[in-house]
PDB file of N, CA and C in Angstrom:
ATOM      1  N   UNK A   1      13.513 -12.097  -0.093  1.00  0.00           N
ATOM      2  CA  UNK A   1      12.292 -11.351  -0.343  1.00  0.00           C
ATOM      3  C   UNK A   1      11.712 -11.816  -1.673  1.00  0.00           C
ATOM      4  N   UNK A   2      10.544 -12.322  -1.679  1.00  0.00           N
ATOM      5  CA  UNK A   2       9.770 -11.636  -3.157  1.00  0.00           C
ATOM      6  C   UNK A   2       8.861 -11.549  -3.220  1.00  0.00           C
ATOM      7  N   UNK A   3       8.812 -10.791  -4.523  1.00  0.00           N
ATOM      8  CA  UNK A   3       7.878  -9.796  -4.862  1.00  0.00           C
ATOM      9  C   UNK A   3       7.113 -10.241  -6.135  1.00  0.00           C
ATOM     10  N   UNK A   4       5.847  -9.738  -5.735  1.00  0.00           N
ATOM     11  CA  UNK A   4       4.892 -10.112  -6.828  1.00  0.00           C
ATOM     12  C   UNK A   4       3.946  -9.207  -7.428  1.00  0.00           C
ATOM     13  N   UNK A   5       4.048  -8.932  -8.543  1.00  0.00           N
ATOM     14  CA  UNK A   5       3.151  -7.760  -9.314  1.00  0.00           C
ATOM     15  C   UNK A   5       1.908  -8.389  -9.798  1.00  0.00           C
ATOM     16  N   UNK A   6       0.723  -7.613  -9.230  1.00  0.00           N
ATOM     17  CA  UNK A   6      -0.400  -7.614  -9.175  1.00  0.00           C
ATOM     18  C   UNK A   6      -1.306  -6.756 -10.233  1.00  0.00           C
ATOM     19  N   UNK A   7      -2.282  -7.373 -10.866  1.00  0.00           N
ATOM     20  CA  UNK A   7      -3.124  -5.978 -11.456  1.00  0.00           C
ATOM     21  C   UNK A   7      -4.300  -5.577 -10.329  1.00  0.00           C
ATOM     22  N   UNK A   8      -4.162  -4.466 -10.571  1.00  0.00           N
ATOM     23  CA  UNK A   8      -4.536  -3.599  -9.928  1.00  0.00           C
ATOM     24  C   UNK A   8      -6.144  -4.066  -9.241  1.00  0.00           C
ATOM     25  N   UNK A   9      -6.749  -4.496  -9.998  1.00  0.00           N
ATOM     26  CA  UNK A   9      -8.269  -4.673  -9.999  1.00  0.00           C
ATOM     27  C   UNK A   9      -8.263  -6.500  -9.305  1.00  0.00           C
ATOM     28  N   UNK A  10      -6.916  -7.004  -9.389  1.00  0.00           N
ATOM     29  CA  UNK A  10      -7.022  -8.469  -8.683  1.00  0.00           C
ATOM     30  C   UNK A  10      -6.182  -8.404  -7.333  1.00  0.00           C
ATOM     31  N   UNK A  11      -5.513  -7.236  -6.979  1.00  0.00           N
ATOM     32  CA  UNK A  11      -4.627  -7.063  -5.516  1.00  0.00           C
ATOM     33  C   UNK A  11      -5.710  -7.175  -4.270  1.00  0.00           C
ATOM     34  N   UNK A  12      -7.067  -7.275  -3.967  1.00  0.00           N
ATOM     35  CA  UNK A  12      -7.727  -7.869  -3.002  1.00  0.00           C
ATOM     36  C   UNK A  12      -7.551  -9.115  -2.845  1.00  0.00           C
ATOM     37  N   UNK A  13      -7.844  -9.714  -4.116  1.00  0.00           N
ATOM     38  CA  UNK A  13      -8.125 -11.246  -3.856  1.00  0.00           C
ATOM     39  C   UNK A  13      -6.949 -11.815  -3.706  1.00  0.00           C
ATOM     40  N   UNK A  14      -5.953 -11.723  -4.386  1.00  0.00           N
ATOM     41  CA  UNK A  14      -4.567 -12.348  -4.101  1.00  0.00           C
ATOM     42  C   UNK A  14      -4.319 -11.787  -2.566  1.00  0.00           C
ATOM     43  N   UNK A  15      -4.232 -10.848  -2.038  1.00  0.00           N
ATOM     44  CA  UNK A  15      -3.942 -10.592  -0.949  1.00  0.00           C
ATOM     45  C   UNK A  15      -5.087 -11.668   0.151  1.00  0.00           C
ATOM     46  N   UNK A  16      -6.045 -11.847  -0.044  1.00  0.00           N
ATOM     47  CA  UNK A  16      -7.149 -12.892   0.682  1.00  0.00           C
ATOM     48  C   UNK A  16      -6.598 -13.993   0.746  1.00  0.00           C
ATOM     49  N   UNK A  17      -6.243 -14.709  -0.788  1.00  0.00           N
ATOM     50  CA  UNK A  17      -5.926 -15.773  -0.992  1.00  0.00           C
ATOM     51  C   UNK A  17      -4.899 -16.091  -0.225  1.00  0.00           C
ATOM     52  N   UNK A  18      -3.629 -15.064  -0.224  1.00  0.00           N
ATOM     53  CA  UNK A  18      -2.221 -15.342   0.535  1.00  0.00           C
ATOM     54  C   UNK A  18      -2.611 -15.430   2.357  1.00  0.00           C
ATOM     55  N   UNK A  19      -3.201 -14.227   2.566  1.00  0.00           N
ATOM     56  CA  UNK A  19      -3.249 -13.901   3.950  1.00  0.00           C
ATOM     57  C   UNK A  19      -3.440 -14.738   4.834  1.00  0.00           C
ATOM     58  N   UNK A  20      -2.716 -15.340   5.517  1.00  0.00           N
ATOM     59  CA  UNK A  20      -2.789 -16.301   6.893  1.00  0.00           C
ATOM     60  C   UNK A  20      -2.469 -15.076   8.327  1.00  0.00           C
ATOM     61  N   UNK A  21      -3.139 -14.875   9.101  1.00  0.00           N
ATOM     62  CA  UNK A  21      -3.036 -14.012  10.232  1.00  0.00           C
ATOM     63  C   UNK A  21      -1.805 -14.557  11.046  1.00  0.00           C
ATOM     64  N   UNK A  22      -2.391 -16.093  11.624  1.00  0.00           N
ATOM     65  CA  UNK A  22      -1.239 -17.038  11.840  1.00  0.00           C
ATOM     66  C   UNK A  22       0.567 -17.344  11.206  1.00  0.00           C
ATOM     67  N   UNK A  23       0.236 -16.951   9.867  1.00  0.00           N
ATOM     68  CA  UNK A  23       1.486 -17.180   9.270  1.00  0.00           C
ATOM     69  C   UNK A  23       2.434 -16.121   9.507  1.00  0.00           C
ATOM     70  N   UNK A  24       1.625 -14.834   8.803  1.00  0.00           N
ATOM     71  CA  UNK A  24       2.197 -13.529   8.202  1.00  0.00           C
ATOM     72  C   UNK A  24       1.793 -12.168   9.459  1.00  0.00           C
ATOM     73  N   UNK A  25       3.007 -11.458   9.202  1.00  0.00           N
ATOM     74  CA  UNK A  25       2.660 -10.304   9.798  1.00  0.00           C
ATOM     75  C   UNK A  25       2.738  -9.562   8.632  1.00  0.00           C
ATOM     76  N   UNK A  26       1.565  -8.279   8.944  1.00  0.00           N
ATOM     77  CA  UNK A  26       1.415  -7.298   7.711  1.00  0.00           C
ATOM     78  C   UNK A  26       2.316  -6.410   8.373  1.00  0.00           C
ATOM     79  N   UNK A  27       3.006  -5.859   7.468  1.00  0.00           N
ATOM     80  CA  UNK A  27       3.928  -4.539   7.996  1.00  0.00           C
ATOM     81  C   UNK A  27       3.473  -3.945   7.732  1.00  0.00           C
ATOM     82  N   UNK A  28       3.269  -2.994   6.245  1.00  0.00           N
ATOM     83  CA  UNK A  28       3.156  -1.967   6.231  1.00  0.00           C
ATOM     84  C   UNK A  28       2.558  -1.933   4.353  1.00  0.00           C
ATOM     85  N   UNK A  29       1.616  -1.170   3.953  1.00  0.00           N
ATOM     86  CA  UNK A  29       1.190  -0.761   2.665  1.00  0.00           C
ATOM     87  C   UNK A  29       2.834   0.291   2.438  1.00  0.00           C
ATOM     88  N   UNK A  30       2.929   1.016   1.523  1.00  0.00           N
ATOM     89  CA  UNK A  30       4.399   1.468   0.809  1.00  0.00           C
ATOM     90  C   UNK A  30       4.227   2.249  -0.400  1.00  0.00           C
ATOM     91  N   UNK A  31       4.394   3.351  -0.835  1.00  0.00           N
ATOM     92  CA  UNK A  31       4.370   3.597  -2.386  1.00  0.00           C
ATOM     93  C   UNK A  31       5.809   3.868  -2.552  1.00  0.00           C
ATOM     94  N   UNK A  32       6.025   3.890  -3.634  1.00  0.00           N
ATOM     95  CA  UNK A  32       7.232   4.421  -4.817  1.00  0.00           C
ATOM     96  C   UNK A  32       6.811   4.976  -5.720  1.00  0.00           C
ATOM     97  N   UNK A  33       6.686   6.132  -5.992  1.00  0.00           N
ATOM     98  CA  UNK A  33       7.093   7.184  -7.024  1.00  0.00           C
ATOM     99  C   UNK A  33       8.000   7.040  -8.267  1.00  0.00           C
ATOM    100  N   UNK A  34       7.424   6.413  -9.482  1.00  0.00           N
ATOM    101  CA  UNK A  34       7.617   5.387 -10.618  1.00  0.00           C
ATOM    102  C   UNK A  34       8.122   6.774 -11.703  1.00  0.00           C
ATOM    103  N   UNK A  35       8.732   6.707 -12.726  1.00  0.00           N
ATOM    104  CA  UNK A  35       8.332   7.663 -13.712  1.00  0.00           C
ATOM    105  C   UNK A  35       7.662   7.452 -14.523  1.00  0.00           C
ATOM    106  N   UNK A  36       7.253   9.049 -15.563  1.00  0.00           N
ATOM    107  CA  UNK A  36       5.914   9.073 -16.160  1.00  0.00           C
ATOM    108  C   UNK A  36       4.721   8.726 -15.171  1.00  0.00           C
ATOM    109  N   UNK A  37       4.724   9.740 -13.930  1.00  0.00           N
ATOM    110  CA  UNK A  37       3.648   9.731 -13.018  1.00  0.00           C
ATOM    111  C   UNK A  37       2.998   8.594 -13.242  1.00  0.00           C
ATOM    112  N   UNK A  38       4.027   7.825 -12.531  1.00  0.00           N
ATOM    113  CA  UNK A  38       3.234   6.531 -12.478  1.00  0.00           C
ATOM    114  C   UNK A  38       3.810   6.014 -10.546  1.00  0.00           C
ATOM    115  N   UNK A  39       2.872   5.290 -10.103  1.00  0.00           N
ATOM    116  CA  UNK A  39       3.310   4.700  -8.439  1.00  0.00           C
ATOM    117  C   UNK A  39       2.889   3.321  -8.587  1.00  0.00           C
ATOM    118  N   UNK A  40       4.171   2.660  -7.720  1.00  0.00           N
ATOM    119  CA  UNK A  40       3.966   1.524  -7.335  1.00  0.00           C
ATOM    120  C   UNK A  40       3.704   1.384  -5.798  1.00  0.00           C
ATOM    121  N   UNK A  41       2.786   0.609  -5.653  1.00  0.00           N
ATOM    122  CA  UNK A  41       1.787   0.333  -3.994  1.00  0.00           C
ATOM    123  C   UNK A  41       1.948  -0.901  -3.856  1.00  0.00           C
ATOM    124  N   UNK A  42       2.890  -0.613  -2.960  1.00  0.00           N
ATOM    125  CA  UNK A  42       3.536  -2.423  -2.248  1.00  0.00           C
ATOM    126  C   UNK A  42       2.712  -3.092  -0.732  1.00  0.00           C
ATOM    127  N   UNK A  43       1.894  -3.715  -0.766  1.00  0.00           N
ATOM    128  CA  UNK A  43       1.745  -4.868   0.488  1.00  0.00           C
ATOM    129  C   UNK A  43       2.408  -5.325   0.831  1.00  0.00           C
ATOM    130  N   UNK A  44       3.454  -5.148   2.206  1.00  0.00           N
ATOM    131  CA  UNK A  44       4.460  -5.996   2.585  1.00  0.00           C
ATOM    132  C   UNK A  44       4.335  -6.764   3.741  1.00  0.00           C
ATOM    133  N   UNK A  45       4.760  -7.932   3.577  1.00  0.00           N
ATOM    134  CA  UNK A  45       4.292  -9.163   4.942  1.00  0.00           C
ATOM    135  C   UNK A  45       6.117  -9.714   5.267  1.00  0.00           C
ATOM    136  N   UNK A  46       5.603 -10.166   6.719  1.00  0.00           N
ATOM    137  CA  UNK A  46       7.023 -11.058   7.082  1.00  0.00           C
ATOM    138  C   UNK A  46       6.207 -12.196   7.733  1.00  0.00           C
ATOM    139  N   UNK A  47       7.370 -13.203   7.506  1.00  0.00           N
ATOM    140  CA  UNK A  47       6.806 -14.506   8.157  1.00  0.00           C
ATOM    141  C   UNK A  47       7.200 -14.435   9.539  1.00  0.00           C
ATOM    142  N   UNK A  48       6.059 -14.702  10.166  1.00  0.00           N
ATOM    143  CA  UNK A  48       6.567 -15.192  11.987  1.00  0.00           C
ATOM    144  C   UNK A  48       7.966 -16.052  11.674  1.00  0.00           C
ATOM    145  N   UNK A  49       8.569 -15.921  13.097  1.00  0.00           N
ATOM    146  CA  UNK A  49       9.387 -16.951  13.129  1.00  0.00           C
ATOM    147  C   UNK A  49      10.697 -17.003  11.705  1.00  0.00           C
ATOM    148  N   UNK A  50      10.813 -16.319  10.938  1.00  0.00           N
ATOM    149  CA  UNK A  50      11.093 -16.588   9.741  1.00  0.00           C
ATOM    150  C   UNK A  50      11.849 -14.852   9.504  1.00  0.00           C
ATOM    151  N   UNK A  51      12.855 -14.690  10.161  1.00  0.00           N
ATOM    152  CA  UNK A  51      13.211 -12.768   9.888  1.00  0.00           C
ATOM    153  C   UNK A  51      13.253 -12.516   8.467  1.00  0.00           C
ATOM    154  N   UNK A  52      13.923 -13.539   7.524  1.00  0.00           N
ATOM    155  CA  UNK A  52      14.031 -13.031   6.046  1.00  0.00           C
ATOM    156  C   UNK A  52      13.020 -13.411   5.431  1.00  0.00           C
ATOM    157  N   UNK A  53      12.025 -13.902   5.533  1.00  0.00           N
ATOM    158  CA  UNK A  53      10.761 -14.089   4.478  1.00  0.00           C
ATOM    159  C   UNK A  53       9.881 -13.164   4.536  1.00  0.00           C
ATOM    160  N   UNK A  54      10.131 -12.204   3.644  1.00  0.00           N
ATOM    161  CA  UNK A  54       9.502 -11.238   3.043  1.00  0.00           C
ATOM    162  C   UNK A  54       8.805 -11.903   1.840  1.00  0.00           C
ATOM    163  N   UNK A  55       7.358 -10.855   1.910  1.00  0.00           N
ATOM    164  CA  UNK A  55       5.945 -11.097   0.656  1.00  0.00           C
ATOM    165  C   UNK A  55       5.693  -9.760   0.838  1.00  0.00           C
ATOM    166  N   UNK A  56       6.171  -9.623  -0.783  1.00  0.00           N
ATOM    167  CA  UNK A  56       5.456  -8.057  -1.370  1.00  0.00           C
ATOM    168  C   UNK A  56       4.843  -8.149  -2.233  1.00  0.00           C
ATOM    169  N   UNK A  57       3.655  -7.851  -2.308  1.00  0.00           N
ATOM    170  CA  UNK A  57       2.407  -7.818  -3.224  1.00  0.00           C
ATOM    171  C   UNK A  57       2.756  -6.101  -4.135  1.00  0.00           C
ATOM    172  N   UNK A  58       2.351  -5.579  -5.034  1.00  0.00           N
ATOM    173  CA  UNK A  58       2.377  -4.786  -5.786  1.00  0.00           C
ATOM    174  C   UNK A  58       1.631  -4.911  -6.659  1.00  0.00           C
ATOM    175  N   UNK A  59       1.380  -3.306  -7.207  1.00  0.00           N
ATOM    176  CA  UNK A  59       0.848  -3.152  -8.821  1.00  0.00           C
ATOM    177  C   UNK A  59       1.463  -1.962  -8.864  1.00  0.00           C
ATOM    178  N   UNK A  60       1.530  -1.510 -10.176  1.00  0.00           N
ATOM    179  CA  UNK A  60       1.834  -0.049 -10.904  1.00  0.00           C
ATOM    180  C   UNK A  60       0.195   0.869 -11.030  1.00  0.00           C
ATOM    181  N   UNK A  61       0.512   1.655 -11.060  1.00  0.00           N
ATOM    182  CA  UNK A  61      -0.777   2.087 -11.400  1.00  0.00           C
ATOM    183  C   UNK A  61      -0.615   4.232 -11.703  1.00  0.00           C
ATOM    184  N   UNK A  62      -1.776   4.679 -11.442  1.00  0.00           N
ATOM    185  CA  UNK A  62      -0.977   6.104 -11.954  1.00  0.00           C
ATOM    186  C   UNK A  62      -1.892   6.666 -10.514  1.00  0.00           C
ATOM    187  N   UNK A  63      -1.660   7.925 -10.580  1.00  0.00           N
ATOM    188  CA  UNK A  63      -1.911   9.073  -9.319  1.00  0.00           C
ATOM    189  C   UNK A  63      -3.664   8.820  -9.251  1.00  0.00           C
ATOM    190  N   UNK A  64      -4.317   8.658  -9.958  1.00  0.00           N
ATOM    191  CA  UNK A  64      -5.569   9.358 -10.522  1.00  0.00           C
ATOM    192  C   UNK A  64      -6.395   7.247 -10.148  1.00  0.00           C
ATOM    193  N   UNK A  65      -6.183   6.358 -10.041  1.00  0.00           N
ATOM    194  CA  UNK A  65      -6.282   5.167  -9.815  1.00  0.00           C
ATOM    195  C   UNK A  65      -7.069   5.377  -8.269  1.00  0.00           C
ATOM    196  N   UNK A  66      -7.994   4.835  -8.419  1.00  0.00           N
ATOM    197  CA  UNK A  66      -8.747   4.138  -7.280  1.00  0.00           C
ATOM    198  C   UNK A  66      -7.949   2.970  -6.687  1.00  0.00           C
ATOM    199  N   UNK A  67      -7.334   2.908  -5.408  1.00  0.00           N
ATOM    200  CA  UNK A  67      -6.557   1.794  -4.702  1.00  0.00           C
ATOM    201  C   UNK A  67      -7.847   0.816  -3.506  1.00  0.00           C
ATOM    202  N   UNK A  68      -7.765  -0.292  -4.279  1.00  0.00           N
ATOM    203  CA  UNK A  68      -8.579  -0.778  -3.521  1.00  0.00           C
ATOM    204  C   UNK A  68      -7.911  -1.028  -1.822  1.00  0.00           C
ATOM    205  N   UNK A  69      -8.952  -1.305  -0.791  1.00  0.00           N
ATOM    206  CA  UNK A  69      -8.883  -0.915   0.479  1.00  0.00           C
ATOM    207  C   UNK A  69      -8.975  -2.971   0.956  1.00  0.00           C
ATOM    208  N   UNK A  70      -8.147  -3.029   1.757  1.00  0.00           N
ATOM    209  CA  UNK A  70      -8.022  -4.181   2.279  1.00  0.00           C
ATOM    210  C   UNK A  70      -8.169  -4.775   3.450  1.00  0.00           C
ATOM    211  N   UNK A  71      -8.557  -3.020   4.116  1.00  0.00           N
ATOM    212  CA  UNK A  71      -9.146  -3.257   5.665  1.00  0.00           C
ATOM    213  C   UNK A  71      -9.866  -4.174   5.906  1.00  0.00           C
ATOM    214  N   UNK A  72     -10.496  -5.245   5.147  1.00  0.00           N
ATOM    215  CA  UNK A  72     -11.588  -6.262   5.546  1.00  0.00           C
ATOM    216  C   UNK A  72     -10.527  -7.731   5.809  1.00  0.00           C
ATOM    217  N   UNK A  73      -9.844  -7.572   5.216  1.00  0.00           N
ATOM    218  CA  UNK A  73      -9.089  -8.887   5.710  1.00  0.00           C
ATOM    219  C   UNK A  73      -7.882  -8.588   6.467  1.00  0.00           C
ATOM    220  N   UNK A  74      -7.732  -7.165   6.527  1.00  0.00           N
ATOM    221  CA  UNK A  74      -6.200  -6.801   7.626  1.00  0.00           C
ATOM    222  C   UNK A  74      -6.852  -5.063   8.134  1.00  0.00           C
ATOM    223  N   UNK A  75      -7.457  -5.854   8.888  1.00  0.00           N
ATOM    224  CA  UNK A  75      -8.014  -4.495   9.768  1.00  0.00           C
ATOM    225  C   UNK A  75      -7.209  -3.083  10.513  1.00  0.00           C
ATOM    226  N   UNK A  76      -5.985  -3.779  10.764  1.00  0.00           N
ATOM    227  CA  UNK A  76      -4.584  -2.848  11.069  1.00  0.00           C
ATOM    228  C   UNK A  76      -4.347  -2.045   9.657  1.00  0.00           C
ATOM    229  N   UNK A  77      -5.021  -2.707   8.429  1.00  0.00           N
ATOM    230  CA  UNK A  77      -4.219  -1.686   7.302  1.00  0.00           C
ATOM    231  C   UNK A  77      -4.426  -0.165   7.423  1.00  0.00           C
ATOM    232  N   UNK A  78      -5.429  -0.033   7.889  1.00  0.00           N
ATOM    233  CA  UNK A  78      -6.290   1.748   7.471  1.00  0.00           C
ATOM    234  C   UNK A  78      -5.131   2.209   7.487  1.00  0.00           C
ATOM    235  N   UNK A  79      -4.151   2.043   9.093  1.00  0.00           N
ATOM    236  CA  UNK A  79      -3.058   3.265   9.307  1.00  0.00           C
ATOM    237  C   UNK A  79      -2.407   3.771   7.923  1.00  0.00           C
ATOM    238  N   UNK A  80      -1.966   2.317   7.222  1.00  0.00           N
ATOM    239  CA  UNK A  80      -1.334   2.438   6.344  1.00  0.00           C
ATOM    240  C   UNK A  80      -1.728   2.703   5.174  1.00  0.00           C
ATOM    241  N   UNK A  81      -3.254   2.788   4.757  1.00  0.00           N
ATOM    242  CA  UNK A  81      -3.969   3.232   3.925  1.00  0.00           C
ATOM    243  C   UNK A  81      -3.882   4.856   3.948  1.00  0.00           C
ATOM    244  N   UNK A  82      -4.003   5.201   4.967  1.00  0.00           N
ATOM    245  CA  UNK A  82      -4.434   6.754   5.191  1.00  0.00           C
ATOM    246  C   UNK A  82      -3.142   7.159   4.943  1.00  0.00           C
ATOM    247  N   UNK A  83      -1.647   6.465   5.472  1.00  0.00           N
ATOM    248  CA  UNK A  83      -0.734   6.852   5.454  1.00  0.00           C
ATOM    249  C   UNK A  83      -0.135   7.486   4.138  1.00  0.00           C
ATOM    250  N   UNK A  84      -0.328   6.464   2.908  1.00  0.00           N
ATOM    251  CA  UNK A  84      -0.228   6.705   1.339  1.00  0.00           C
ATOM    252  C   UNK A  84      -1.047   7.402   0.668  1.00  0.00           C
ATOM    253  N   UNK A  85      -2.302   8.009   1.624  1.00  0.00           N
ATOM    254  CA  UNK A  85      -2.979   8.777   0.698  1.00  0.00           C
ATOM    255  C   UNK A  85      -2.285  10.405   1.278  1.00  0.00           C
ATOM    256  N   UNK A  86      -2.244  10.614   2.458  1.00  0.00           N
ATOM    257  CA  UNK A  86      -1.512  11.798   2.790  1.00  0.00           C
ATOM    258  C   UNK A  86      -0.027  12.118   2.048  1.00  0.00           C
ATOM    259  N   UNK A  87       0.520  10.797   1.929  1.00  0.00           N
ATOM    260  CA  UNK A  87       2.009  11.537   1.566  1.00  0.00           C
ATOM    261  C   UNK A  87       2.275  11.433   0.061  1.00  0.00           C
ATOM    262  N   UNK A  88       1.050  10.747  -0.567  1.00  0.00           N
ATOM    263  CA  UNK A  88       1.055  10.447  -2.262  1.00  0.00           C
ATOM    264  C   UNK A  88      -0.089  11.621  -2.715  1.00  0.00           C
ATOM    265  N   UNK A  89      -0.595  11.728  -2.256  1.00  0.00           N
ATOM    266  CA  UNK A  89      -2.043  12.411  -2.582  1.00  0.00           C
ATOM    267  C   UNK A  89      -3.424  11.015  -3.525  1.00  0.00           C
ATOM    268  N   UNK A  90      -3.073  10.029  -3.508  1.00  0.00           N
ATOM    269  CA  UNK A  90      -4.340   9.439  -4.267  1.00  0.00           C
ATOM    270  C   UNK A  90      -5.303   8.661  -3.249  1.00  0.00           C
ATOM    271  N   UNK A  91      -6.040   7.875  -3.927  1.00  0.00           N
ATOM    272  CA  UNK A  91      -7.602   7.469  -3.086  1.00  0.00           C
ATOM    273  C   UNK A  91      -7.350   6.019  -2.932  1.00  0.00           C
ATOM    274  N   UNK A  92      -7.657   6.174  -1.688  1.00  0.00           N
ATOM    275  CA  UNK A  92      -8.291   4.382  -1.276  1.00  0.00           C
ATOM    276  C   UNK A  92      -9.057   4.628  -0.902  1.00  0.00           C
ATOM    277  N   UNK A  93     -10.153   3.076  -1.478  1.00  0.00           N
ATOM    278  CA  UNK A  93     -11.536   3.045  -1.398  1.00  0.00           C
ATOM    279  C   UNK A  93     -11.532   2.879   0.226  1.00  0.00           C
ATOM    280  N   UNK A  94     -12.218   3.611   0.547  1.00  0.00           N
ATOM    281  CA  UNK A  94     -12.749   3.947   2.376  1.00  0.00           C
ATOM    282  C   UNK A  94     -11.997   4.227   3.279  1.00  0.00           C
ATOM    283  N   UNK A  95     -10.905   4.877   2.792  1.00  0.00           N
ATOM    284  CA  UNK A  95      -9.804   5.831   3.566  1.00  0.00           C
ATOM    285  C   UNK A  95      -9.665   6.868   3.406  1.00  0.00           C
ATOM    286  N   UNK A  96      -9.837   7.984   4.454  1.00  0.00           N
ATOM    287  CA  UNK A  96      -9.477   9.411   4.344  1.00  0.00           C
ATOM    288  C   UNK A  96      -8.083  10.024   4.307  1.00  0.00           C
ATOM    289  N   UNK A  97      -8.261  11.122   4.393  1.00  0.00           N
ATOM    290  CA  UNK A  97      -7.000  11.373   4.291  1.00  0.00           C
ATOM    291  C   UNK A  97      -6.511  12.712   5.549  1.00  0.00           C
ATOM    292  N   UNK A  98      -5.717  13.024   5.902  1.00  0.00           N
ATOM    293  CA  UNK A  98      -5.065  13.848   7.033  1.00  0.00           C
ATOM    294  C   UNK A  98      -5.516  12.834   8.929  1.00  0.00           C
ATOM    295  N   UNK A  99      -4.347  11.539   8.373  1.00  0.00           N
ATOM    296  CA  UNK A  99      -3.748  11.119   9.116  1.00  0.00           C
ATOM    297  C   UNK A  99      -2.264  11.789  10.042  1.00  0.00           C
ATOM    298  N   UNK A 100      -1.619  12.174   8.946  1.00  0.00           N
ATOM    299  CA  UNK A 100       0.014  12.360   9.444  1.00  0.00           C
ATOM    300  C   UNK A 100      -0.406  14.562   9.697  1.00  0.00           C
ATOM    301  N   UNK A 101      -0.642  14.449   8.242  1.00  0.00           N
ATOM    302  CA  UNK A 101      -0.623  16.297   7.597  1.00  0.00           C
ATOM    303  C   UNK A 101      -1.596  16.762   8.145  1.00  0.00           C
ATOM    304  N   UNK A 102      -1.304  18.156   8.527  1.00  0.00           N
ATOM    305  CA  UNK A 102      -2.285  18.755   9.249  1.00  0.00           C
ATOM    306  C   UNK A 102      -2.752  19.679   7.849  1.00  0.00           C
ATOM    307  N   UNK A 103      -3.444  20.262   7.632  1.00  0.00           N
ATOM    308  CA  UNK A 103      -4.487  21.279   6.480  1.00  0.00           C
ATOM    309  C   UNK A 103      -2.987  22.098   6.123  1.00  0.00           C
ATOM    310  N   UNK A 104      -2.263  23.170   6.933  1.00  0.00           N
ATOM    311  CA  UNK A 104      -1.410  23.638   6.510  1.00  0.00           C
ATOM    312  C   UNK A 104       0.160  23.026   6.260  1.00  0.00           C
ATOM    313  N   UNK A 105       0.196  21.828   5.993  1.00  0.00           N
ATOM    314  CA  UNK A 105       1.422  20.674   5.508  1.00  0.00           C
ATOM    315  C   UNK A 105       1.517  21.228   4.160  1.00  0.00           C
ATOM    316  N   UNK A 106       2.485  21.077   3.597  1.00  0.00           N
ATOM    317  CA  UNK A 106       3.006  20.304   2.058  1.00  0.00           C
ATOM    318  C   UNK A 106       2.019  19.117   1.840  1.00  0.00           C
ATOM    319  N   UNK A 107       1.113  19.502   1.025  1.00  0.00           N
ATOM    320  CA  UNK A 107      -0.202  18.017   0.734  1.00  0.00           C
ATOM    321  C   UNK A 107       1.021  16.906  -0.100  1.00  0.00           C
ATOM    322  N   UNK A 108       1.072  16.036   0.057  1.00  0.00           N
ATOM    323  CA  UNK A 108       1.440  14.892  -0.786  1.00  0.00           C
ATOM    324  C   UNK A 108       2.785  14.859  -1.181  1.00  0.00           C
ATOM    325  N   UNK A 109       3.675  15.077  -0.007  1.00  0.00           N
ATOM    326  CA  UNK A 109       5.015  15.700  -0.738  1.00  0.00           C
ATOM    327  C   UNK A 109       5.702  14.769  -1.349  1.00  0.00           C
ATOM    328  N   UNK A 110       5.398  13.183  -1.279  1.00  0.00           N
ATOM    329  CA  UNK A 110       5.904  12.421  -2.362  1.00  0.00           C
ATOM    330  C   UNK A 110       5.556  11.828  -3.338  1.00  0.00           C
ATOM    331  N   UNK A 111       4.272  12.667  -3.864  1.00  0.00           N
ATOM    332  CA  UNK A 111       3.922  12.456  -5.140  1.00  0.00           C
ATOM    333  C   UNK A 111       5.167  13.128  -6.386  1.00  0.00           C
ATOM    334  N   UNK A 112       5.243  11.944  -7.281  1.00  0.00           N
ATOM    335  CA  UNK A 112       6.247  12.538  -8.150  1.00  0.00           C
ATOM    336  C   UNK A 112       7.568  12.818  -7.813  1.00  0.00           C
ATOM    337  N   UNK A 113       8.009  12.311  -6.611  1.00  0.00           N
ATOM    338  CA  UNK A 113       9.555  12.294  -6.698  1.00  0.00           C
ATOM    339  C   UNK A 113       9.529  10.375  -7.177  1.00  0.00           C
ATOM    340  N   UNK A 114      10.850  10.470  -7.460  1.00  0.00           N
ATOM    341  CA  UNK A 114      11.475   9.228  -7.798  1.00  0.00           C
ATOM    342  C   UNK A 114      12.704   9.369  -7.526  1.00  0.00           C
ATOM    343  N   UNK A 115      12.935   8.101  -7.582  1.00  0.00           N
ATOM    344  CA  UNK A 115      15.033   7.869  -7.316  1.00  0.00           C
ATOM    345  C   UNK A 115      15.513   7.490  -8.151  1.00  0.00           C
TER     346      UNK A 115
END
C-alpha cells in the first residue's frame, strides 16, 4: 500500500492527475477521526489485476473544512461522499447528507472518536 498526503486545496488535481479508470478501481472515500478534532479523508484505489496495489490519497484537515467533491472525475464517488458526511458530520462540496441516517439517528456518530 501507499499512501500519500495531500493538501487539502490540491486533493482534486492529484486525484485527476493519478486517475486512470482503466488502471484503478476507486473503492471507497474513508475518514479517521485524528486528535485535537482533527480528520483524515482517505481516497482509496486498487489496481486491476494487481490485489496488493493499493493508492491512498489523503489530507488532514479539521471538522469545519470544506472537502472538495470529486464526483467529476469518479462519478461512483457521491455514495462515498454522502457516506462521510453522515457518519462525520462535515461538508462536501455538492453532497448532501442523510444517505445511511434517517433524521432520528445519532447524527455523525464518528465524529471525534479516535483509536
Amino acid at each position: 500500500m501507499r499512501k500519500i498526503k495531500v493538501a487539502l486545496e490540491n486533493i482534486v488535481d492529484e486525484i485527476k492527475d493519478f486517475y486512470d479508470y482503466k488502471l484503478w478501481h476507486f473503492l471507497t472515500i474513508n475518514g479517521v477521526a485524528l486528535e485535537d478534532n482533527k480528520l483524515e479523508v482517505q481516497w482509496i484505489f486498487s489496481k486491476y489485476e494487481a490485489l496488493d496495489d493499493v493508492m491512498v490519497y489523503y489530507v488532514e484537515c479539521d471538522y469545519k473544512d470544506l472537502i472538495p467533491s470529486v464526483v467529476e472525475i469518479i462519478p461512483s464517488a457521491i455514495i462515498s461522499q454522502r457516506e462521510i458526511i453522515d457518519m462525520f458530520g462535515v461538508k462536501v462540496e455538492g453532497s448532501e447528507k442523510g444517505l445511511y441516517l434517517d433524521e432520528d439517528s445519532l447524527q455523525a456518530p464518528l465524529s471525534g472518536c479516535s483509536i
